[in-house]
C-alpha atoms as a PDB file:
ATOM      1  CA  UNK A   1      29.249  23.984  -8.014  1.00  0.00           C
ATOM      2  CA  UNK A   2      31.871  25.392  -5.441  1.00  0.00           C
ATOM      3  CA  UNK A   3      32.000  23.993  -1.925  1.00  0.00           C
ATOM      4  CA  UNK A   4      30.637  27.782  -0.867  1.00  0.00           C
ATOM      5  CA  UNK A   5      27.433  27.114  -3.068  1.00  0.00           C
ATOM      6  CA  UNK A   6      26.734  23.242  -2.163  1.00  0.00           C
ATOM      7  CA  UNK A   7      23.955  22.702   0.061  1.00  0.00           C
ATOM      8  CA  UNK A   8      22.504  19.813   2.336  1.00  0.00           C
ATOM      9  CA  UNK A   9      18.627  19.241   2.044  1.00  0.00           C
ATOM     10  CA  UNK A  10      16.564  16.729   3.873  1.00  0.00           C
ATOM     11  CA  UNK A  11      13.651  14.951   2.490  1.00  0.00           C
ATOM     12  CA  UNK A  12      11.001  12.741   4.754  1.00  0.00           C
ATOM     13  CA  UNK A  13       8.653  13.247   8.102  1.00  0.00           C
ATOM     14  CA  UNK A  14       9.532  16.854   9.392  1.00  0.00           C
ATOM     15  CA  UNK A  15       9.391  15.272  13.505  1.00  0.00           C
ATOM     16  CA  UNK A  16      12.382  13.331  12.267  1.00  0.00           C
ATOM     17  CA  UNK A  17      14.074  16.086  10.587  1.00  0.00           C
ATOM     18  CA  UNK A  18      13.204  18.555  12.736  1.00  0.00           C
ATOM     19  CA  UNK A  19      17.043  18.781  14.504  1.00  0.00           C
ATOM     20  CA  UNK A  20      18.563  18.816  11.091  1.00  0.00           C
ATOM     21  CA  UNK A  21      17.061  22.137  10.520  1.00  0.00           C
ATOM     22  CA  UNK A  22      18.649  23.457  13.380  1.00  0.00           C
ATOM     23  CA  UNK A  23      21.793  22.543  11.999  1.00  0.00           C
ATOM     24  CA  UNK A  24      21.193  24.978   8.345  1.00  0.00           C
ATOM     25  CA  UNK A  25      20.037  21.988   6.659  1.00  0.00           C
ATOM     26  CA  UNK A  26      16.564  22.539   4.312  1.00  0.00           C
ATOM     27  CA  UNK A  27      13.903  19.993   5.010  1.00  0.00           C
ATOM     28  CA  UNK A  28      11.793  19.452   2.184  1.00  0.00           C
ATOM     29  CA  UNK A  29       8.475  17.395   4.196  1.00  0.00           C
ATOM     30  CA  UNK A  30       6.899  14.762   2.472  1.00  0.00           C
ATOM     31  CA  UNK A  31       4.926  12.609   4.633  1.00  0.00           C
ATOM     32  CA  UNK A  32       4.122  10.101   1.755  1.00  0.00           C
ATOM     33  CA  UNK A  33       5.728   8.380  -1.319  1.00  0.00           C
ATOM     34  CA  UNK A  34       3.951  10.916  -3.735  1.00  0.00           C
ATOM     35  CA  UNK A  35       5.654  13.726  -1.701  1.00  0.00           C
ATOM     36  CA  UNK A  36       8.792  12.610  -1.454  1.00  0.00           C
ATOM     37  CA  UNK A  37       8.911  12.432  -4.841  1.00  0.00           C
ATOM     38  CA  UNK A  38       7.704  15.499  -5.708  1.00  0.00           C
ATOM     39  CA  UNK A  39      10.214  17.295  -3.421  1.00  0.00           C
ATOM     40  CA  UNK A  40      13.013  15.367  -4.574  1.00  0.00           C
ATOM     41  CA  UNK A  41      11.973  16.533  -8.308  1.00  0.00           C
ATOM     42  CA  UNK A  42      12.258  19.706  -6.580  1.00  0.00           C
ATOM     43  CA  UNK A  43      15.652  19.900  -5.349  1.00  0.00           C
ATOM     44  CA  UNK A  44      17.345  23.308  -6.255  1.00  0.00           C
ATOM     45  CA  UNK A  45      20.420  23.236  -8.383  1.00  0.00           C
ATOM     46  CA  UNK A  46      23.587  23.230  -5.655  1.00  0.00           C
ATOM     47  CA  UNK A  47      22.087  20.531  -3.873  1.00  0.00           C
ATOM     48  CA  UNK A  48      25.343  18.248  -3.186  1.00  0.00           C
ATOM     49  CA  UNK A  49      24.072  15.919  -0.022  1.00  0.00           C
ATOM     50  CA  UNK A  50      20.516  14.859   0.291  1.00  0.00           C
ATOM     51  CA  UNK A  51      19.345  13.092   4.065  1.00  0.00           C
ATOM     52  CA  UNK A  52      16.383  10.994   3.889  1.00  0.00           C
ATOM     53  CA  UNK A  53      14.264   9.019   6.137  1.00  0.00           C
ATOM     54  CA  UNK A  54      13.490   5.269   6.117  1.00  0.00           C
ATOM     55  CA  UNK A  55      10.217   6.022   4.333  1.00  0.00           C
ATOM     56  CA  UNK A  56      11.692   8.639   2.064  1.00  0.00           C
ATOM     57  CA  UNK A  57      14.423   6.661   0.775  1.00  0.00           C
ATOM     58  CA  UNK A  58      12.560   3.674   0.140  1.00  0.00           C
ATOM     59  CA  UNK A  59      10.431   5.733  -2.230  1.00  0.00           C
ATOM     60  CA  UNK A  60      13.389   7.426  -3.476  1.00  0.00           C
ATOM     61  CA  UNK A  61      15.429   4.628  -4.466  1.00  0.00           C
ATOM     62  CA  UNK A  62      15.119   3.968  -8.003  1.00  0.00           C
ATOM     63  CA  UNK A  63      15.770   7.814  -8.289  1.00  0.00           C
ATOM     64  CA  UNK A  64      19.276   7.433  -6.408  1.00  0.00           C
ATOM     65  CA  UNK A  65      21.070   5.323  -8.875  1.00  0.00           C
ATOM     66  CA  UNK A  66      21.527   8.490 -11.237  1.00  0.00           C
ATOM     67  CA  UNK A  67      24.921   9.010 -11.342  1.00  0.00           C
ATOM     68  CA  UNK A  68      24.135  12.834 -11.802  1.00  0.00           C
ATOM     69  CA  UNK A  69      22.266  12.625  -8.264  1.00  0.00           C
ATOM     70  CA  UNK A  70      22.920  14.402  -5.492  1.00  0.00           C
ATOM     71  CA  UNK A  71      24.889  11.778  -2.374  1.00  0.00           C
ATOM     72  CA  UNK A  72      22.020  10.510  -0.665  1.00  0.00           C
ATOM     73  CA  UNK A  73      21.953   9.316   3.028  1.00  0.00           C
ATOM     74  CA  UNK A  74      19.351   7.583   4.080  1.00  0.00           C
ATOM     75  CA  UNK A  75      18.773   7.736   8.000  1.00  0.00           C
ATOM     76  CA  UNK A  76      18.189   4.405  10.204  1.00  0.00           C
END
């Protein structure tokens, strides 16, 4: 993956990601665990940085140690 190709995604409660979008980053919603999941099972190849929110990253988190994940930020 080139720096050209590498995209930021977003993963949580679309009110909270809302200004992200704004910015060219995809929001994937997921207003529960189950959907958080799902999306980040989702996550197109060229995916480099994923933002998720408090909710979204706790359900995420056993998913984030991969090594071959994308970074993952998880907002306050």
């Amino acid at each position: 993956m080139d720096a050209t190709s590498a995209r930021v995604r977003a993963i949580g409660e679309p009110a909270l990601l809302a200004g992200y979008a704004l910015c060219g980053v995809d929001v994937l919603p997921a207003r529960n665990d189950e959907e958080a999941r799902g999306a980040w099972a989702a996550l197109p190849p060229g995916t480099a940085v994923v933002l998720l929110t408090a909710d979204a990253g706790r359900a995420l988190e056993p998913f984030m140690v991969d090594q071959n994940a994308p970074m993952t930020v998880v907002l306050p």
